[in-house]
PDB file of N, CA and C in Angstrom:
ATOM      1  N   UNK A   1       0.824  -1.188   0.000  1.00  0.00           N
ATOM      2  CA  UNK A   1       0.000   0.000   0.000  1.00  0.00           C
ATOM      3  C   UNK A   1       0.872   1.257   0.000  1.00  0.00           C
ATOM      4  N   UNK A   2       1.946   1.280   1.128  1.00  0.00           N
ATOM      5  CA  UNK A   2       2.704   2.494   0.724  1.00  0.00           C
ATOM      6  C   UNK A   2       3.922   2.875  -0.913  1.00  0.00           C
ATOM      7  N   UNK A   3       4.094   1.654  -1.145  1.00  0.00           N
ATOM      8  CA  UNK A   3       4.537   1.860  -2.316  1.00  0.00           C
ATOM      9  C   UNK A   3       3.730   1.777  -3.331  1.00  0.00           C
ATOM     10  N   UNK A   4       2.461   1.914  -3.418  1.00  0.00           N
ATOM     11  CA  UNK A   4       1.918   2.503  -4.143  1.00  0.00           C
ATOM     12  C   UNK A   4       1.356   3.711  -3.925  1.00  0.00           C
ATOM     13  N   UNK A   5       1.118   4.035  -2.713  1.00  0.00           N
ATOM     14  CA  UNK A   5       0.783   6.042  -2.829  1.00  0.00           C
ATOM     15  C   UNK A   5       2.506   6.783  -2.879  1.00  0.00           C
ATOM     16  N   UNK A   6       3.513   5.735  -2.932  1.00  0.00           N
ATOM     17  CA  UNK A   6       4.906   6.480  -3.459  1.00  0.00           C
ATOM     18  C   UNK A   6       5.163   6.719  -4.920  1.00  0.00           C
ATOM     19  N   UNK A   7       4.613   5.629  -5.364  1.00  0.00           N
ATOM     20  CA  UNK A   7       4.430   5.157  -6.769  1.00  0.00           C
ATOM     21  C   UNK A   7       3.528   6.595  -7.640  1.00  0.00           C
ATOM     22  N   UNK A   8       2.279   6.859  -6.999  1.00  0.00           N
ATOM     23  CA  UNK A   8       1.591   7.541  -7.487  1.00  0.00           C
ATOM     24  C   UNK A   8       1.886   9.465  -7.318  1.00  0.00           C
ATOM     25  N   UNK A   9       2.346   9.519  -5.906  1.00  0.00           N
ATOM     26  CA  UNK A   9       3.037  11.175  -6.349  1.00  0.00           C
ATOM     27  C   UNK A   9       4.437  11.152  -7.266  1.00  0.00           C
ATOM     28  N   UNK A  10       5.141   9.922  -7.539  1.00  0.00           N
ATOM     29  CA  UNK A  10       5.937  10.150  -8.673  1.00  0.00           C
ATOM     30  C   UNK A  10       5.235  10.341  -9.905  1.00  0.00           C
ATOM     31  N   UNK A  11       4.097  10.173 -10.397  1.00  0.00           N
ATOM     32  CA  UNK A  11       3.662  10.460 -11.644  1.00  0.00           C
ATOM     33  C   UNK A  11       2.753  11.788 -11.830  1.00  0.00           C
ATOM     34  N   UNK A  12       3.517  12.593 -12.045  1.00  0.00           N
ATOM     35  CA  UNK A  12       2.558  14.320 -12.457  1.00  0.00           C
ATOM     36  C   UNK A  12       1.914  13.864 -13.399  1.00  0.00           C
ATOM     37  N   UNK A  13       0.872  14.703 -13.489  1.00  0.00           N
ATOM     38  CA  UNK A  13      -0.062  15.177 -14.338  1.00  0.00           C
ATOM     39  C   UNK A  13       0.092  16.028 -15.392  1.00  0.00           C
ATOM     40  N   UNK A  14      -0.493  15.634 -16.216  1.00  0.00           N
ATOM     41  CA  UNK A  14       0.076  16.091 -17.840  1.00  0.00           C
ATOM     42  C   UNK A  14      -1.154  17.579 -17.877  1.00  0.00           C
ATOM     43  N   UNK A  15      -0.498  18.385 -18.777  1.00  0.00           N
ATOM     44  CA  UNK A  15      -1.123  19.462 -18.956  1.00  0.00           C
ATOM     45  C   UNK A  15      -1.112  20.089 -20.272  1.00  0.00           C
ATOM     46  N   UNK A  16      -1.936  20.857 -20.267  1.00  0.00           N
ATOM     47  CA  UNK A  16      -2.048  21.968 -22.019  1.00  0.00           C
ATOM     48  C   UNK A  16      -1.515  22.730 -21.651  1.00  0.00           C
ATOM     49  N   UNK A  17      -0.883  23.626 -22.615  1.00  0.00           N
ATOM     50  CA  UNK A  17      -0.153  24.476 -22.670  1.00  0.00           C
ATOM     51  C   UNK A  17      -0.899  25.387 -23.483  1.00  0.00           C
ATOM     52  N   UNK A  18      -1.663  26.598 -23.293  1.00  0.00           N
ATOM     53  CA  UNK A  18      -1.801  27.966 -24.384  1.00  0.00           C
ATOM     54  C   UNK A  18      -1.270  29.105 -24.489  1.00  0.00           C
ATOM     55  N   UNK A  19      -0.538  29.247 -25.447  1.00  0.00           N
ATOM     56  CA  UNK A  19       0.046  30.775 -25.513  1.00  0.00           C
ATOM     57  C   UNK A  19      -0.538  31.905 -26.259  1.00  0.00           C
ATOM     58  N   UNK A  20      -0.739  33.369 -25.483  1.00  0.00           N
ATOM     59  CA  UNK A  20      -0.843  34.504 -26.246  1.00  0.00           C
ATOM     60  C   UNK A  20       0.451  34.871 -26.876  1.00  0.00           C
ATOM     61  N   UNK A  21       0.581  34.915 -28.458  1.00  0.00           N
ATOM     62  CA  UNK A  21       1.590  35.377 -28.578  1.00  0.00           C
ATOM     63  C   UNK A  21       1.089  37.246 -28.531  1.00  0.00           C
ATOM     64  N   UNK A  22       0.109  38.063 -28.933  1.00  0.00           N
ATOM     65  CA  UNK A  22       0.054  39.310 -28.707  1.00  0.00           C
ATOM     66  C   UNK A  22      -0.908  39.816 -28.127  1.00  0.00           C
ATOM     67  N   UNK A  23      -1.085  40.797 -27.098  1.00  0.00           N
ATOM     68  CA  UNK A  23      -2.086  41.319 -26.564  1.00  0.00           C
ATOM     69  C   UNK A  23      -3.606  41.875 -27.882  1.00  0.00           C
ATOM     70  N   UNK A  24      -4.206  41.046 -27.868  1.00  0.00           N
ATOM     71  CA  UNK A  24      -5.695  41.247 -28.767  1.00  0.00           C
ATOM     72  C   UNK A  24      -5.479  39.613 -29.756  1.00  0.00           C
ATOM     73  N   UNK A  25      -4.816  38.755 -29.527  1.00  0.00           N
ATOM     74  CA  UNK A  25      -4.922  37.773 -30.115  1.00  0.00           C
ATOM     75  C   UNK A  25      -5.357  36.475 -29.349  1.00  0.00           C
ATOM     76  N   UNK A  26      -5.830  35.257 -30.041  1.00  0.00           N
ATOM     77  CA  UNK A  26      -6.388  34.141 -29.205  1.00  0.00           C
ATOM     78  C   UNK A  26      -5.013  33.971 -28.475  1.00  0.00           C
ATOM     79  N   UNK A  27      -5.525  32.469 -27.323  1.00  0.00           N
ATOM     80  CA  UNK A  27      -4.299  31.383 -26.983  1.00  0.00           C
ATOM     81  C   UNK A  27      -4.308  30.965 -27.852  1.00  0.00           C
ATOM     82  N   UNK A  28      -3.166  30.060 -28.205  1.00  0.00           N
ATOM     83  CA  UNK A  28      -3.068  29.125 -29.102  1.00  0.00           C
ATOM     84  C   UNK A  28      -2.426  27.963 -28.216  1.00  0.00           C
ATOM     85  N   UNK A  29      -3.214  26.592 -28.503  1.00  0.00           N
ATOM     86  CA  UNK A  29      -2.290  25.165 -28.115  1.00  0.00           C
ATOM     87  C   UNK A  29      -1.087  25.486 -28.592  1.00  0.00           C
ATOM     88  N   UNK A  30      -0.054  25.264 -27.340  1.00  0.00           N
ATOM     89  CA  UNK A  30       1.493  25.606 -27.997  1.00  0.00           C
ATOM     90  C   UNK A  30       2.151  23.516 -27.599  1.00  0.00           C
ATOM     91  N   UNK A  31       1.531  22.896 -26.849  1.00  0.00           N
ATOM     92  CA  UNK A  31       2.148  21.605 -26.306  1.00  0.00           C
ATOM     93  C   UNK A  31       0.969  21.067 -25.209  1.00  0.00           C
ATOM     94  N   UNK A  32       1.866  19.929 -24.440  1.00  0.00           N
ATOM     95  CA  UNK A  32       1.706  19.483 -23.037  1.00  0.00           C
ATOM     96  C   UNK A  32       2.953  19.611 -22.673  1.00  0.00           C
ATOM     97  N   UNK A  33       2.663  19.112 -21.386  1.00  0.00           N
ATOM     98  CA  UNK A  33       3.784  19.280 -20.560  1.00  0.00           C
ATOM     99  C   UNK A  33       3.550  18.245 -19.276  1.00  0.00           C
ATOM    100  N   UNK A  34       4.420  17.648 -18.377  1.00  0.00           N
ATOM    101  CA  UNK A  34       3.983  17.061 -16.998  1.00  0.00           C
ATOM    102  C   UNK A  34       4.959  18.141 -16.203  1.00  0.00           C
ATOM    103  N   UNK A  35       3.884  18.296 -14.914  1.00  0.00           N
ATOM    104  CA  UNK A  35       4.343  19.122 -13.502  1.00  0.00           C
ATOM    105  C   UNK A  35       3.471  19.309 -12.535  1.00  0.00           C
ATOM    106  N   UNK A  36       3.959  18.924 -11.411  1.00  0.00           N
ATOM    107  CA  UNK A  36       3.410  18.397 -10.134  1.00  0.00           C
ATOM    108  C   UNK A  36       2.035  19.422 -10.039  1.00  0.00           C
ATOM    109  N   UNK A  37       1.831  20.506 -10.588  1.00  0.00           N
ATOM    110  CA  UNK A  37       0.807  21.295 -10.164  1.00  0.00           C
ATOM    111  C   UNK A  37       0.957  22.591 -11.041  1.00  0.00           C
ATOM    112  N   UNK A  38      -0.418  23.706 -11.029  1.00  0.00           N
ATOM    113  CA  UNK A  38      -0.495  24.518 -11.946  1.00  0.00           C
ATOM    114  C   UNK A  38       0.933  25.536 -12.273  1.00  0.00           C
ATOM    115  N   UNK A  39       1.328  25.956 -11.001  1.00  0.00           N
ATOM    116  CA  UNK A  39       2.168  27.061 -11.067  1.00  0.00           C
ATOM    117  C   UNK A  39       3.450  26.371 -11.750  1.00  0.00           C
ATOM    118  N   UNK A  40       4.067  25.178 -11.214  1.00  0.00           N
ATOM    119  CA  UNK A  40       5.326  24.291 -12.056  1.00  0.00           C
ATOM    120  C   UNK A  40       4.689  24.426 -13.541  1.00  0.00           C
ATOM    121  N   UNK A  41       3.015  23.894 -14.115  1.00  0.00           N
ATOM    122  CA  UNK A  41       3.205  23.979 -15.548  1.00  0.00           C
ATOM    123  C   UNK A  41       2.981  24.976 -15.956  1.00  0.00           C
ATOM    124  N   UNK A  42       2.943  26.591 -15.311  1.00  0.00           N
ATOM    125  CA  UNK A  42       2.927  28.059 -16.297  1.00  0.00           C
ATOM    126  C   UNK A  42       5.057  28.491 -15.896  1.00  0.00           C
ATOM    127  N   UNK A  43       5.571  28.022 -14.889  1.00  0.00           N
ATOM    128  CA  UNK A  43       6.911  28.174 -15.339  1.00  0.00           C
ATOM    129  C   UNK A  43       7.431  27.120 -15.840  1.00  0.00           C
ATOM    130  N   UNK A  44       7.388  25.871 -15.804  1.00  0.00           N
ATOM    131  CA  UNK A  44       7.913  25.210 -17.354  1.00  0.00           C
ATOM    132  C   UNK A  44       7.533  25.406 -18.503  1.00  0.00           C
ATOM    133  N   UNK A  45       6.149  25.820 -18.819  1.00  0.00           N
ATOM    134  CA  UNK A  45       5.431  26.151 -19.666  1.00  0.00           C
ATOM    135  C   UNK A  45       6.332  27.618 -20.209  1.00  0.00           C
ATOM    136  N   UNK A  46       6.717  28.479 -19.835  1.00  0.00           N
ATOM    137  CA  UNK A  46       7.293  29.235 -20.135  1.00  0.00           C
ATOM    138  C   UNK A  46       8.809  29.669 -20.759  1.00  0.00           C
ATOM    139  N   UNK A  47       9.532  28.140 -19.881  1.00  0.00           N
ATOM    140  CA  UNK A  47      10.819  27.789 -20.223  1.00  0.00           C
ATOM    141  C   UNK A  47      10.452  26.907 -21.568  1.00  0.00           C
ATOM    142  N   UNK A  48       9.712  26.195 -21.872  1.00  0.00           N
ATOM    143  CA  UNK A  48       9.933  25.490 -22.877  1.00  0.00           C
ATOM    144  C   UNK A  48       8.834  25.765 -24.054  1.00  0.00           C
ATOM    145  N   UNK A  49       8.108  26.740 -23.654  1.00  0.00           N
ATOM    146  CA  UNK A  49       7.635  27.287 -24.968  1.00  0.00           C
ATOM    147  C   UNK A  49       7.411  28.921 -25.279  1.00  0.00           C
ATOM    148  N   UNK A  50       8.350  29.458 -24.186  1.00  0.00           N
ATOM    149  CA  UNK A  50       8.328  31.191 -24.964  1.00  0.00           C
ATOM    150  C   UNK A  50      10.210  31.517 -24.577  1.00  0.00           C
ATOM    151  N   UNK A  51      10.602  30.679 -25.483  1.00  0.00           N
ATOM    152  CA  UNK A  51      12.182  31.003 -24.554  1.00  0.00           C
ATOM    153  C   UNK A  51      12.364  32.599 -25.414  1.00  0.00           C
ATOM    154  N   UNK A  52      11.745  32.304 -26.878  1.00  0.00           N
ATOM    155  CA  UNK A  52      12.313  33.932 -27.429  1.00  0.00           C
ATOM    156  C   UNK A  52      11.465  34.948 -26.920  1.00  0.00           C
ATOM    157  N   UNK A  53      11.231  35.029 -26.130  1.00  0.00           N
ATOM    158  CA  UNK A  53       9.760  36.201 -25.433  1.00  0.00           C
ATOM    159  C   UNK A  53       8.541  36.515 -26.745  1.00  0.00           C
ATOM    160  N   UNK A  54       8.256  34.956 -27.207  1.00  0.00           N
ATOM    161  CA  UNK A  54       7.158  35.230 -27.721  1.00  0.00           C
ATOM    162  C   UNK A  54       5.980  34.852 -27.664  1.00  0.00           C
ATOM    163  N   UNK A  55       5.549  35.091 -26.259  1.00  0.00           N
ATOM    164  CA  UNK A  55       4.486  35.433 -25.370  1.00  0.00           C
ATOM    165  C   UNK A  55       4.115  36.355 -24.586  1.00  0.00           C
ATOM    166  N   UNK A  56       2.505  37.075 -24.710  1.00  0.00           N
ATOM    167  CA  UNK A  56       2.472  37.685 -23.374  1.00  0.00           C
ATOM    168  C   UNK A  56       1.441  36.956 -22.474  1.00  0.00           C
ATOM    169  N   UNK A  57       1.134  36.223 -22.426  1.00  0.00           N
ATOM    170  CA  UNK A  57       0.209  35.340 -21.733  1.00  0.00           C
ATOM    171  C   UNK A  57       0.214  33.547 -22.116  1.00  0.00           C
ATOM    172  N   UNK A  58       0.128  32.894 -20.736  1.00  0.00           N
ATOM    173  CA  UNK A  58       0.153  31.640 -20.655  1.00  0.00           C
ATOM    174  C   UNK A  58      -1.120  31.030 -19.982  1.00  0.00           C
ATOM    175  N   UNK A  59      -1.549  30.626 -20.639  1.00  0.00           N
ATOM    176  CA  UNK A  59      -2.780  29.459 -19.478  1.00  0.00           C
ATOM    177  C   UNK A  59      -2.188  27.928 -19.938  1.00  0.00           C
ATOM    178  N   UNK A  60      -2.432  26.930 -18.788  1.00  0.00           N
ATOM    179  CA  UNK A  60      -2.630  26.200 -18.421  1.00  0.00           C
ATOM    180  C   UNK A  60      -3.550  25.145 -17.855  1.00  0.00           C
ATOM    181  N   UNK A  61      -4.105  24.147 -18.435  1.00  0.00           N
ATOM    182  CA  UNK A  61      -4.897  23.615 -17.680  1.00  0.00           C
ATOM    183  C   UNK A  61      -4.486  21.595 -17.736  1.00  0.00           C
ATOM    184  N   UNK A  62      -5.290  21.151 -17.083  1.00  0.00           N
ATOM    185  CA  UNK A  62      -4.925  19.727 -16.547  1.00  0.00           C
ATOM    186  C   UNK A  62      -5.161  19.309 -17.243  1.00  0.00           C
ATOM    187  N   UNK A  63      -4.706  17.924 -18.213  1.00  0.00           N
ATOM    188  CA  UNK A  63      -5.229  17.544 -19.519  1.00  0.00           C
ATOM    189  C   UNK A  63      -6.895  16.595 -18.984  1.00  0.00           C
ATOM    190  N   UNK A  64      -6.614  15.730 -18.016  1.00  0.00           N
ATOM    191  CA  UNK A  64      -7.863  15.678 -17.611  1.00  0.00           C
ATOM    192  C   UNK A  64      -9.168  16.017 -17.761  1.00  0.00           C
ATOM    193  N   UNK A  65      -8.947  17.603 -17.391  1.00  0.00           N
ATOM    194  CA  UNK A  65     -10.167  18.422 -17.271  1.00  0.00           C
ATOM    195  C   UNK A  65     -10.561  18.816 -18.614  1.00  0.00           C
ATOM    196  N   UNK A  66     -10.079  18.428 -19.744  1.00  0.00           N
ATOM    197  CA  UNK A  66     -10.880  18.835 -20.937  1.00  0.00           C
ATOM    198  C   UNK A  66     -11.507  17.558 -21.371  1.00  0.00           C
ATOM    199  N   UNK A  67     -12.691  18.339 -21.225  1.00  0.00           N
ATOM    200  CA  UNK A  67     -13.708  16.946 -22.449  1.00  0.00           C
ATOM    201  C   UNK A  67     -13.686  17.311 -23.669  1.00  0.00           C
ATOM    202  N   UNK A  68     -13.615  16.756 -24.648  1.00  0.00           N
ATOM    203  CA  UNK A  68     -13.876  16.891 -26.295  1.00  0.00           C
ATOM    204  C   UNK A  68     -14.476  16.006 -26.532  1.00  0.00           C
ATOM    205  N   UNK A  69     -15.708  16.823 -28.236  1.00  0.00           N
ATOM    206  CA  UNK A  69     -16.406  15.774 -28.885  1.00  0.00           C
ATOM    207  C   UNK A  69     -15.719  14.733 -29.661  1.00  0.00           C
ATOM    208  N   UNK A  70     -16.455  13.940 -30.308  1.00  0.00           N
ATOM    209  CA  UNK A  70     -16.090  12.710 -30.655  1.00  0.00           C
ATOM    210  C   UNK A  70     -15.597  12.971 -32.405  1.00  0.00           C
ATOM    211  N   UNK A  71     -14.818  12.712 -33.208  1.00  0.00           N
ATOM    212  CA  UNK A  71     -14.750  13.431 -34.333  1.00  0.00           C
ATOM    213  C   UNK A  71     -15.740  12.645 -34.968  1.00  0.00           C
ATOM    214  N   UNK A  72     -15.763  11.199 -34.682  1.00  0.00           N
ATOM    215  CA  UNK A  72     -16.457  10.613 -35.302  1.00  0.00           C
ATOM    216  C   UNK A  72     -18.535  11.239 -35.404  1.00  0.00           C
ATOM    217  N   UNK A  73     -18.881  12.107 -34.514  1.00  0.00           N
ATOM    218  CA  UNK A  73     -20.030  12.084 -34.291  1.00  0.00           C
ATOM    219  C   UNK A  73     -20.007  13.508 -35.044  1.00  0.00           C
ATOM    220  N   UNK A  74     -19.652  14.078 -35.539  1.00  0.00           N
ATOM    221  CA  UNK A  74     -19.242  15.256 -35.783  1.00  0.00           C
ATOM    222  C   UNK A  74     -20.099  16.273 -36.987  1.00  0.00           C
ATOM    223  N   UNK A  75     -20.853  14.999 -37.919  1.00  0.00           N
ATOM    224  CA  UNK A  75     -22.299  15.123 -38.293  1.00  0.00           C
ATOM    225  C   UNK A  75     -23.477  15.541 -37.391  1.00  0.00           C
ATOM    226  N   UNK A  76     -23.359  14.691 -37.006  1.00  0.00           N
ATOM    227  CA  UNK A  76     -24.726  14.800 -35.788  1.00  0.00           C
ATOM    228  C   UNK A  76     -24.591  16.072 -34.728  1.00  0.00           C
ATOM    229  N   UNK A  77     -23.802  16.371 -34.609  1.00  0.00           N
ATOM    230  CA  UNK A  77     -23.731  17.796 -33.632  1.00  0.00           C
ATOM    231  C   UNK A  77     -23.142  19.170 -34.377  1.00  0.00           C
ATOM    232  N   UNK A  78     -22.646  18.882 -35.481  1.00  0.00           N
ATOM    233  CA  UNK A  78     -22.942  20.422 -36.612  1.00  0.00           C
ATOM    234  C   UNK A  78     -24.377  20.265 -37.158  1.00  0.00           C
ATOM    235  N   UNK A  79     -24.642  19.353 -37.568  1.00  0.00           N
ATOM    236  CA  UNK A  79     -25.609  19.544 -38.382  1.00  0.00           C
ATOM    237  C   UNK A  79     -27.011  20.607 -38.212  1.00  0.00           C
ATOM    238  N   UNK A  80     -27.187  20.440 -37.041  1.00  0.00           N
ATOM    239  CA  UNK A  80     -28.241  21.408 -36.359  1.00  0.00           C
ATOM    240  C   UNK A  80     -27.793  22.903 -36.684  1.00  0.00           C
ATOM    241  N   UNK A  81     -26.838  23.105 -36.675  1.00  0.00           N
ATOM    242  CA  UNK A  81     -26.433  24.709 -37.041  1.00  0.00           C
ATOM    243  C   UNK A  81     -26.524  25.179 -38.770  1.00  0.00           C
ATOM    244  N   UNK A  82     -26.284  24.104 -39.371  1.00  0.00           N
ATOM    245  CA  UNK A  82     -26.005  24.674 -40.854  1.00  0.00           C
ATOM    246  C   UNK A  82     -27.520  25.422 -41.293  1.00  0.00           C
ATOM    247  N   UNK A  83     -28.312  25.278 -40.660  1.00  0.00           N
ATOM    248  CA  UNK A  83     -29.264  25.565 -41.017  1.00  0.00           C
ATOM    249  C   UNK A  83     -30.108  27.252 -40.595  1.00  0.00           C
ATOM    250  N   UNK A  84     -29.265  27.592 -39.748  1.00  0.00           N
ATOM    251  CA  UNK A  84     -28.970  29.129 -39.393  1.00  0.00           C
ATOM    252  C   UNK A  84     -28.308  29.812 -39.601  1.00  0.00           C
ATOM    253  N   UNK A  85     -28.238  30.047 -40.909  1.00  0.00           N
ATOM    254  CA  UNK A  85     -27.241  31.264 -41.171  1.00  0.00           C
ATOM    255  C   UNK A  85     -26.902  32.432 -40.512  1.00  0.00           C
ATOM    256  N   UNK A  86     -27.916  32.850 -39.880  1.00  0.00           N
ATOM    257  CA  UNK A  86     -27.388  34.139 -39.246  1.00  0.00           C
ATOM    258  C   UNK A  86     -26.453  34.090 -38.048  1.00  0.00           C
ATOM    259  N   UNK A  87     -26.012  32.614 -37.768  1.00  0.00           N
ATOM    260  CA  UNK A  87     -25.190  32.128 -37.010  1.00  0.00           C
ATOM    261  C   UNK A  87     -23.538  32.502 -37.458  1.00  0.00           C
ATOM    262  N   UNK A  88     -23.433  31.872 -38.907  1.00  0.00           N
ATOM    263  CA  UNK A  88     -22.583  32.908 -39.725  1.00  0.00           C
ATOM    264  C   UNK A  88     -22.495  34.082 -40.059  1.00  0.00           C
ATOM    265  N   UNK A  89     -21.385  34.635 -39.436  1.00  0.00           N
ATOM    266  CA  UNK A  89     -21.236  35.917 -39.914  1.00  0.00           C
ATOM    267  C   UNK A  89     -20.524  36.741 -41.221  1.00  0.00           C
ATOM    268  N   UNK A  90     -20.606  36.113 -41.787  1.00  0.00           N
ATOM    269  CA  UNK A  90     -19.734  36.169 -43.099  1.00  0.00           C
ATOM    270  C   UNK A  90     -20.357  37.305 -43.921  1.00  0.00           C
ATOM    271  N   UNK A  91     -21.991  37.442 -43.851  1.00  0.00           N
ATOM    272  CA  UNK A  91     -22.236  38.671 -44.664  1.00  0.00           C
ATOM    273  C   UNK A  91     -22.391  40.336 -44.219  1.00  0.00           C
ATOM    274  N   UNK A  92     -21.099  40.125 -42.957  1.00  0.00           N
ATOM    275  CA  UNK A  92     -21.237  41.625 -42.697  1.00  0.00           C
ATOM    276  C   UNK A  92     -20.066  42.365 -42.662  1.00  0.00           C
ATOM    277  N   UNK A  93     -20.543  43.460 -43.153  1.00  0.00           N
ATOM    278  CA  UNK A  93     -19.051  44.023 -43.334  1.00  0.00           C
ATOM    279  C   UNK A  93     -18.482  45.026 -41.999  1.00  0.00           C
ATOM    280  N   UNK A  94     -17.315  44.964 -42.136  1.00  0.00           N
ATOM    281  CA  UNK A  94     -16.901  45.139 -40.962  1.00  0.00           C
ATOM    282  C   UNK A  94     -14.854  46.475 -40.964  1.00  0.00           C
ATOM    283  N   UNK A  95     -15.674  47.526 -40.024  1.00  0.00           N
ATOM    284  CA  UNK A  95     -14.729  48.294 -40.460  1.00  0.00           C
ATOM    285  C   UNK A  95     -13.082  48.078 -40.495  1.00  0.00           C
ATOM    286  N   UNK A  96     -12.201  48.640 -41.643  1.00  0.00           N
ATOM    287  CA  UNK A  96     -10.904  48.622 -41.123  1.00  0.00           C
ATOM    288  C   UNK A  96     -10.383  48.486 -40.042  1.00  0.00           C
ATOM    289  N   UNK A  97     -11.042  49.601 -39.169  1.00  0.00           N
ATOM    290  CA  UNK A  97      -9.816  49.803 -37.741  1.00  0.00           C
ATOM    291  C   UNK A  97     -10.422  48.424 -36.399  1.00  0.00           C
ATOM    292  N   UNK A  98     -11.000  47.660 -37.438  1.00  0.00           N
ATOM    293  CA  UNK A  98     -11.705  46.288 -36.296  1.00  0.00           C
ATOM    294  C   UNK A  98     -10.795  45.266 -36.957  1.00  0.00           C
ATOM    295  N   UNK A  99      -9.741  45.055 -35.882  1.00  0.00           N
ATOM    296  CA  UNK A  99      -8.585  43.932 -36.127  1.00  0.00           C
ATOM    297  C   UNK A  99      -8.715  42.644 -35.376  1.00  0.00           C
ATOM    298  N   UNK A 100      -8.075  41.569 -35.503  1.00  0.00           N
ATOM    299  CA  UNK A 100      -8.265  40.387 -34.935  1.00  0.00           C
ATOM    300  C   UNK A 100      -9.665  39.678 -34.916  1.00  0.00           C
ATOM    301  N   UNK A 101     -10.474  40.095 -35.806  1.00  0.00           N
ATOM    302  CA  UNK A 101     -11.673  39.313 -35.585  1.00  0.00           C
ATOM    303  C   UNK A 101     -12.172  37.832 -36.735  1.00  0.00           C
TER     304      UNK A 101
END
């Protein structure tokens, strides 16, 4: 029993990695990473994916904690939308000085 709760704090938890590369732009998935807890994966996260300072923002989260759909089902849960266009925004125009959108 104790070598297995020794067993088990040797194995961190794997994590996402997102980087802002500029203030008004998305995160972007930059990796994973393993580290014992959040703050270890936003400074490894930092050492191993903004070494040229090209980031201004990092999130992190537990790979765990993300659910994703199934690709395979991927009919069945767009399909309901194609049918609302005004969901798309594609027919509006939109001024010059409106960047990043």
């Amino acid at each position: 029993m104790a070598e297995q709760s020794k067993q088990n704090k040797n194995e961190w938890p794997l994590w996402e990695v997102f980087i802002r590369s500029k203030a008004g732009l998305d995160h972007k998935h930059a990796g994973s990473l393993h580290a014992a807890d959040a703050q270890m994966a936003i400074e490894n996260a930092r050492d191993v994916y903004t070494r040229r300072m090209e980031g201004v923002s990092i999130w992190v989260v537990e790979s765990r904690n993300i659910i994703a759909s199934d690709p395979s089902e991927a009919d069945s849960l767009y399909e309901p939308a194609n049918d609302k266009i005004y969901r798309h925004p594609t027919f509006y125009n939109l001024p010059d000085e409106v960047k990043y959108m």
